[in-house]
Protein backbone atom coordinates (compact mmCIF):
# COMPACT_ATOMS: atom_id res chain seq x y z
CA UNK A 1 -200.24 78.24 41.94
CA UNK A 2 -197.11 76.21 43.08
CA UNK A 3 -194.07 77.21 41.90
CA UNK A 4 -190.16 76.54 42.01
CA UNK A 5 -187.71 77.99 44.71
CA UNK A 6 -185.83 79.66 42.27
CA UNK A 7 -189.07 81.55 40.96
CA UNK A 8 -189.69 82.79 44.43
CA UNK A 9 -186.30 83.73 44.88
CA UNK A 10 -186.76 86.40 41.49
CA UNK A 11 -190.03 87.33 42.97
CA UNK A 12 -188.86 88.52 46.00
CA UNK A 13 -185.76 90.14 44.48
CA UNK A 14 -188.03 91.73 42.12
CA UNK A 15 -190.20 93.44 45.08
CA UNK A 16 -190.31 96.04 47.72
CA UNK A 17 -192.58 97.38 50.48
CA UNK A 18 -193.63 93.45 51.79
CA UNK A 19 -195.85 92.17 54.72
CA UNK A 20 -194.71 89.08 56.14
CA UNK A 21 -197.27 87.24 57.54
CA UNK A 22 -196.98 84.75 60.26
CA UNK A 23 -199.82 82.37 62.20
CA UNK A 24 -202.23 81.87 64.94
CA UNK A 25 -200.57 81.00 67.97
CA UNK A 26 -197.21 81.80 66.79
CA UNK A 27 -194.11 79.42 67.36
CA UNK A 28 -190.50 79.89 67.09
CA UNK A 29 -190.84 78.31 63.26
CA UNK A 30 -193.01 80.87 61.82
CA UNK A 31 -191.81 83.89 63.90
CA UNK A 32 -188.14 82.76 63.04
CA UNK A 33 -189.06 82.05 59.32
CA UNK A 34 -190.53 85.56 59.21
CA UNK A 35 -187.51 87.70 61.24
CA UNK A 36 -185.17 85.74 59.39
CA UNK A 37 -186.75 86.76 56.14
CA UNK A 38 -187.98 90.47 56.96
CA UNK A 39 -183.95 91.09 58.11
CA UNK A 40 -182.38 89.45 55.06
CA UNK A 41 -185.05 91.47 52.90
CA UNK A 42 -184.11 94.90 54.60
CA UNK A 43 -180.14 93.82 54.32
CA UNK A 44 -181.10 94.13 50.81
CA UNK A 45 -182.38 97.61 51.05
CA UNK A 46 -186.18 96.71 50.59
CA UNK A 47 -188.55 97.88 52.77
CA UNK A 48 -190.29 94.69 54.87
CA UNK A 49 -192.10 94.47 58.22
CA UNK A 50 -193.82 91.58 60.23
CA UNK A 51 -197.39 92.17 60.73
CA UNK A 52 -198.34 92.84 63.87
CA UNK A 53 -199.28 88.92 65.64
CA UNK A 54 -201.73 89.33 68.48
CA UNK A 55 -201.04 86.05 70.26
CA UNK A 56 -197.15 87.08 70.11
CA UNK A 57 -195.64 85.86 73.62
CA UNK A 58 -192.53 87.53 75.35
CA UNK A 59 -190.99 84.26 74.67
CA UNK A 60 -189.98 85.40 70.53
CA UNK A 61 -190.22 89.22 71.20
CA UNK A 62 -186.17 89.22 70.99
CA UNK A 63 -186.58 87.50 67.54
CA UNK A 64 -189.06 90.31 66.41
CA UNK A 65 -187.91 93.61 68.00
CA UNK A 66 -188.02 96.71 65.37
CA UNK A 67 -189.83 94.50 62.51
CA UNK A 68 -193.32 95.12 63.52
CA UNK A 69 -195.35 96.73 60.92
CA UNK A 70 -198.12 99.17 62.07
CA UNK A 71 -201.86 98.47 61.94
CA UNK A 72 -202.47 101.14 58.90
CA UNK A 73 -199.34 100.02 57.01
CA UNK A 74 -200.50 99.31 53.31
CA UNK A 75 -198.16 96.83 51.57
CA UNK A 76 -197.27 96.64 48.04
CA UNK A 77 -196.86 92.37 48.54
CA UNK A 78 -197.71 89.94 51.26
CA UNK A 79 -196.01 87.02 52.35
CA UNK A 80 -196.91 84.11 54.26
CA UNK A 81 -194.63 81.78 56.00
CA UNK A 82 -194.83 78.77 58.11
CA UNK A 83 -198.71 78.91 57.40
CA UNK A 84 -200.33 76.14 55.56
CA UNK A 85 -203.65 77.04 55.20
CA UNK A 86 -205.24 80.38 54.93
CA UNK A 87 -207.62 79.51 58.28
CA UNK A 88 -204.45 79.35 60.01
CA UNK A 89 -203.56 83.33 59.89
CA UNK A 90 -204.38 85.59 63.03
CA UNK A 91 -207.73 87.82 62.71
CA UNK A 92 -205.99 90.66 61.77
CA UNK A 93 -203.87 89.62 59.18
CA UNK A 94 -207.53 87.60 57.57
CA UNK A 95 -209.31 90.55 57.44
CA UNK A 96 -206.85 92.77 56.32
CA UNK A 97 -205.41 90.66 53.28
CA UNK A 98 -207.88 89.08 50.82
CA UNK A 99 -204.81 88.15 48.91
CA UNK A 100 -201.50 86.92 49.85
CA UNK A 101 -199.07 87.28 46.68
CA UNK A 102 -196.62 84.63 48.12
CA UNK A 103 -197.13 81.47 50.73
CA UNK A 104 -193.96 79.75 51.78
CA UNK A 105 -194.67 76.74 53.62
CA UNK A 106 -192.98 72.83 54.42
CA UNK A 107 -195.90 71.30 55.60
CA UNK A 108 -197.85 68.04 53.23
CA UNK A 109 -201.22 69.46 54.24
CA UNK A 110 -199.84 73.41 52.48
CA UNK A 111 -203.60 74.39 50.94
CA UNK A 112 -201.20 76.14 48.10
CA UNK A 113 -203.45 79.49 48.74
CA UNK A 114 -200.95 82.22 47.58
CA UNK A 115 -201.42 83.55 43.99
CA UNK A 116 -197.59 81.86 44.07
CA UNK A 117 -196.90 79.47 47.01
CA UNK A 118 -193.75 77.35 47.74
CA UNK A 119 -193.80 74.02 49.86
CA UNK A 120 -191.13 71.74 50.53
CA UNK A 121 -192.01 69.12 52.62
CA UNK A 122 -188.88 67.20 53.08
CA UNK A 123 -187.83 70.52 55.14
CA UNK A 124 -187.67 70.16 58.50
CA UNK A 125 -188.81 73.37 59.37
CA UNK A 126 -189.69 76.96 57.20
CA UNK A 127 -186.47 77.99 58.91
CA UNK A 128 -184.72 75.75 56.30
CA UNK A 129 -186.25 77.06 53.37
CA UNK A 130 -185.65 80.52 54.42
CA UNK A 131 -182.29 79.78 55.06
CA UNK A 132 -181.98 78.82 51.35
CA UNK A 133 -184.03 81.80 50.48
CA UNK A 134 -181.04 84.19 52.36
CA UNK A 135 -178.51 82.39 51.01
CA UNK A 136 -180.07 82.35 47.05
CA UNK A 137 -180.64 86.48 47.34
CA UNK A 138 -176.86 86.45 48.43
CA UNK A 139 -177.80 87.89 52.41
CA UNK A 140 -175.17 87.54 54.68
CA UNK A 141 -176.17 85.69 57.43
CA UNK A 142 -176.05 88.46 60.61
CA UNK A 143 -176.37 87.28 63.94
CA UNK A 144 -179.98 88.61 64.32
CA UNK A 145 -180.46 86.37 61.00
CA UNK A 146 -178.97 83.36 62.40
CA UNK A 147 -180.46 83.35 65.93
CA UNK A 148 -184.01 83.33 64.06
CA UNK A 149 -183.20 80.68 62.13
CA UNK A 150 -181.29 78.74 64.05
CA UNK A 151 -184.85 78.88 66.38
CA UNK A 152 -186.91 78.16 63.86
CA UNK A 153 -184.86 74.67 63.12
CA UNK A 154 -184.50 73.86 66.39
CA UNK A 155 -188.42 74.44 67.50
CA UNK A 156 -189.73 72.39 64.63
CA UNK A 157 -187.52 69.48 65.57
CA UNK A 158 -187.97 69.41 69.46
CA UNK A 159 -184.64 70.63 69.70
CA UNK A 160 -183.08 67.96 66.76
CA UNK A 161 -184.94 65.43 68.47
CA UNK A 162 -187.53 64.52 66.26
CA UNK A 163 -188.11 62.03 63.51
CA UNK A 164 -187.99 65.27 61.21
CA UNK A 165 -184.47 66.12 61.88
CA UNK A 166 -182.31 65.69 58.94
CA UNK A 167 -178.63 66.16 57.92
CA UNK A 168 -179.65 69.26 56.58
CA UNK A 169 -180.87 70.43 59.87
CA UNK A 170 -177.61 69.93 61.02
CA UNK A 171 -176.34 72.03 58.72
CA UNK A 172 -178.52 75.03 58.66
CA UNK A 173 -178.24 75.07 62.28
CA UNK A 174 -174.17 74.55 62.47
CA UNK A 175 -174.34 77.64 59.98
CA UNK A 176 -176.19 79.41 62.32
C-alpha cells in the first residue's frame, strides 16, 4: 500500500528492533540509503542492523562497518531500500522475510510490495529520500551519516553527471 513520507516518518519513529534490507548486487545507492538509515535509526536509540548482503564488495565495506546484522537475528520490522521489486533482494534476505513491513524506493518501475512502501521518483537517488527521512526524525547528520549519503547521491548520478541530477542533489550532497 503506498503511502505519504510523513506516514513513514511516524512509522519508523514508532518502531524498534528493524532489518534494513538492501539488493542484489549492491551499489553505493542502496548500501548508502541503508547505513545512512540504520545510523540515524540507532542515533535515535533504536535498535537497527543491515542484513547481511552476500555480493557486498570491499568497495562499500567502510560505509557498512559495525551495522551488519547476524544470520539468526529475528527482527521485529523490515525495511527495504533502494529495491524496487521484491525479485531484486539477495537470497538470503528472500527466504528469510516473507514480509517486508516497509519498502522505500525512487524508482517508476517500484512494484509497491511492502505492506507500506514509499516511492518518489523525482529523487535522484534513495540517498535523497533518506536524507529527508534523517532530517524529518530530527538525526543529526554525523559524518558516518553524511559520507553514506553523500555516496549514495553521487553513485546514482554518475557522480552529478547524469540527466537525473537535480538542484536538490546539489543540496543533499553540499549538506553532506
Amino acid at each position: 500500500m503506498r503511502t505519504t513520507f510523513n506516514q513513514i516518518t511516524e512509522l519508523l519513529r514508532g518502531q524498534d528492533d528493524i532489518v534494513i534490507l538492501t539488493h542484489k548486487r549492491p551499489d553505493g545507492d542502496t548500501l548508502g540509503s541503508a547505513a545512512a538509515l540504520c545510523r540515524g535509526l540507532r542515533q535515535l536509540g533504536k535498535t537497527a542492523h543491515l542484513w547481511p548482503n552476500p555480493d557486498l564488495t570491499p568497495r562499500f565495506e567502510a560505509l557498512t562497518e559495525g551495522l551488519w546484522a547476524k544470520e539468526d537475528t529475528k527482527a521485529a520490522y523490515v525495511c527495504a531500500v533502494d529495491i524496487a521489486d521484491r525479485a531484486l533482494l539477495p537470497q538470503n534476505a528472500a527466504e528469510r522475510f516473507a514480509d517486508i513491513d516497509m519498502a522505500i524506493d525512487h524508482h517508476p518501475s517500484f512494484k509497491d510490495y511492502g505492506i507500506v512502501g514509499y516511492c518518489r521518483p523525482e529523487a535522484a537517488g534513495c540517498g535523497e529520500i533518506i536524507y529527508d527521512l534523517l532530517m524529518a526524525l530530527g538525526c543529526t547528520l554525523d559524518k558516518p551519516m553524511a559520507d553514506a549519503v553523500y555516496t549514495a547521491v553521487a553513485t546514482d548520478t554518475g557522480c552529478f553527471c547524469f540527466s537525473n541530477t537535480t538542484p536538490y542533489t546539489h543540496t543533499v550532497a553540499a549538506a553532506c
